[in-house]
Protein backbone atom coordinates (compact mmCIF):
# COMPACT_ATOMS: atom_id res chain seq x y z
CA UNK A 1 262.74 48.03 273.13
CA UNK A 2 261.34 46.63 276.19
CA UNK A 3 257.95 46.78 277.52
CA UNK A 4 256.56 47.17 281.10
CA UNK A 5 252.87 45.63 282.15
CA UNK A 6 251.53 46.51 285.23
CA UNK A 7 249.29 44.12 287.53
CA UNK A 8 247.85 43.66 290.46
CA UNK A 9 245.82 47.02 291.27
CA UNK A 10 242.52 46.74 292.23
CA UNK A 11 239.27 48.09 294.60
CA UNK A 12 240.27 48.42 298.70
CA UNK A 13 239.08 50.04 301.38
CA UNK A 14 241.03 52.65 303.23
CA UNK A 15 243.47 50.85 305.57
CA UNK A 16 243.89 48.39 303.28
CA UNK A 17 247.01 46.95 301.34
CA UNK A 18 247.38 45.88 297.69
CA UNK A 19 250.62 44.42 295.84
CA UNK A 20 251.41 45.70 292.55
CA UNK A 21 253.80 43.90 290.26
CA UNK A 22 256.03 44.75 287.05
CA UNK A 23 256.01 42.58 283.54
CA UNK A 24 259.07 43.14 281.84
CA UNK A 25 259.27 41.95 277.64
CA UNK A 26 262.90 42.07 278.30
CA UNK A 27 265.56 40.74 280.80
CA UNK A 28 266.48 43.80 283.13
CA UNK A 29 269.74 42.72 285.37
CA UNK A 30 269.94 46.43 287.15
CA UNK A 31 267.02 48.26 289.77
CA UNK A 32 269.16 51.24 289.50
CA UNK A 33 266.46 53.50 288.81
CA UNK A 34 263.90 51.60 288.19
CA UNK A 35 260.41 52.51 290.36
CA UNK A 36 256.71 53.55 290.69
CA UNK A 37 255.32 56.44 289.51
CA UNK A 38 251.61 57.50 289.82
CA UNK A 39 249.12 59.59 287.73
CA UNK A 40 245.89 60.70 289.73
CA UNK A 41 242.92 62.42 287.80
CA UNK A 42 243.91 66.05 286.85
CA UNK A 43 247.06 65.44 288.46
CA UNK A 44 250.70 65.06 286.85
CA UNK A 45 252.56 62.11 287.07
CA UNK A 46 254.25 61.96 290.30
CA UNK A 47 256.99 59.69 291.72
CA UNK A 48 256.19 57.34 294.25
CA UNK A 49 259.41 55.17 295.20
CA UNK A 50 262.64 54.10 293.01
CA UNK A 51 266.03 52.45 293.39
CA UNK A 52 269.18 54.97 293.52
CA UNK A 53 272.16 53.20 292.67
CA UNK A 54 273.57 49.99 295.22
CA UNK A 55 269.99 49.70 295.89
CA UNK A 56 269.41 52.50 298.13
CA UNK A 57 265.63 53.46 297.97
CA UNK A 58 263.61 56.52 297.84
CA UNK A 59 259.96 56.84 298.72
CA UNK A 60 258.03 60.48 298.43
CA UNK A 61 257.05 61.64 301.91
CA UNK A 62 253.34 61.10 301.40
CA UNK A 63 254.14 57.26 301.04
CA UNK A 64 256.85 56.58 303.59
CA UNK A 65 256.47 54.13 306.12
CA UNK A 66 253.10 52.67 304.30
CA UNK A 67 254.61 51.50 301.11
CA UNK A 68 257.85 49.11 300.24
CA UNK A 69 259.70 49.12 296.72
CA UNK A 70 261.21 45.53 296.13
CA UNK A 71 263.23 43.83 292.97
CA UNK A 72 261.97 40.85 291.79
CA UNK A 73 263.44 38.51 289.33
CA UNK A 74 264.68 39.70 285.77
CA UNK A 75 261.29 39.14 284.12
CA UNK A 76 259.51 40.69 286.85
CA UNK A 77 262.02 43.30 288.28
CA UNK A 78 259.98 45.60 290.57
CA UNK A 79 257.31 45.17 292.96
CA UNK A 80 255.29 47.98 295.20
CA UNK A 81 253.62 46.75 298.39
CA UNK A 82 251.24 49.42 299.74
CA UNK A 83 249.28 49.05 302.87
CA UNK A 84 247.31 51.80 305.39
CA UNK A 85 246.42 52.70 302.05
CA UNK A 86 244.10 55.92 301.89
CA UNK A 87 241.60 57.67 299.21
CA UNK A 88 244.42 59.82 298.27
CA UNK A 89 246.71 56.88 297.04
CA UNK A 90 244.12 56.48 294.27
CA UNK A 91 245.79 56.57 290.69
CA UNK A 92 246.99 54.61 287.86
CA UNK A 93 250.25 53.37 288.93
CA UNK A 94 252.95 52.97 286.58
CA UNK A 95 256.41 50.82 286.41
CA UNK A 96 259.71 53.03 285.40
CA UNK A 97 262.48 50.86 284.12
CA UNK A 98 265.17 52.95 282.37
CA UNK A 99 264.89 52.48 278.68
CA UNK A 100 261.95 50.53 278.72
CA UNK A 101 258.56 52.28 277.31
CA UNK A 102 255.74 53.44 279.63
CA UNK A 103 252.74 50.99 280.10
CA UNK A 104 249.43 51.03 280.66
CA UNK A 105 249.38 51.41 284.25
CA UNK A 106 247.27 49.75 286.59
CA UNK A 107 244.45 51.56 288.58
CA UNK A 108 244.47 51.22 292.27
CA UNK A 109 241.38 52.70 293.63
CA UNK A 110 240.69 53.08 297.48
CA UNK A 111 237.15 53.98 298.93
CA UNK A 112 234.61 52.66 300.92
């Protein structure tokens, strides 16, 4: 079965913008469905962005117009850009590809 590793999370201030990427132990050839979920302390797991099907994209209101969903190669199918980021955005992100198993998540913190 594949696997999924998150990078790229990391410390930023508010306003700032991070890049989070997608490790894949498998080949993935479709982004329909794939995406970013996010899990803040005490909070459920929420859905951030994903691919519909012929690519359309989907972004939960609280992210829209601050963060971009993008595919990537097979190996590394998904990426998340996030800017104007804000202390709310902090979580551990996590990459959804459809079969695959849940990772570890990456933390993305934002403070001052």
């Amino acid at each position: 079965q594949v696997q999924v590793v998150e990078s790229g999370g990391g410390l930023v201030q508010p306003g700032g913008s991070l890049r989070i990427s997608c490790a894949a132990s498998g080949s993935i050839f479709s982004i329909d469905g794939m995406g970013w979920y996010r899990q803040a302390p005490g909070k459920q797991r929420e859905l951030v962005a994903r691919f519909g099907s012929g690519g359309n994209t989907y972004y939960a209101d609280s992210v829209k117009g601050r963060f971009t969903i993008s595919s990537g190669s097979a190996k590394n199918p998904v990426f998340l850009q996030m800017n104007s980021l804000k202390p709310e955005d902090t979580a551990v992100y996590y990459c959804y590809v459809p079969g695959a198993l849940w990772g570890q998540g990456t933390q993305v913190t934002v403070s001052s």
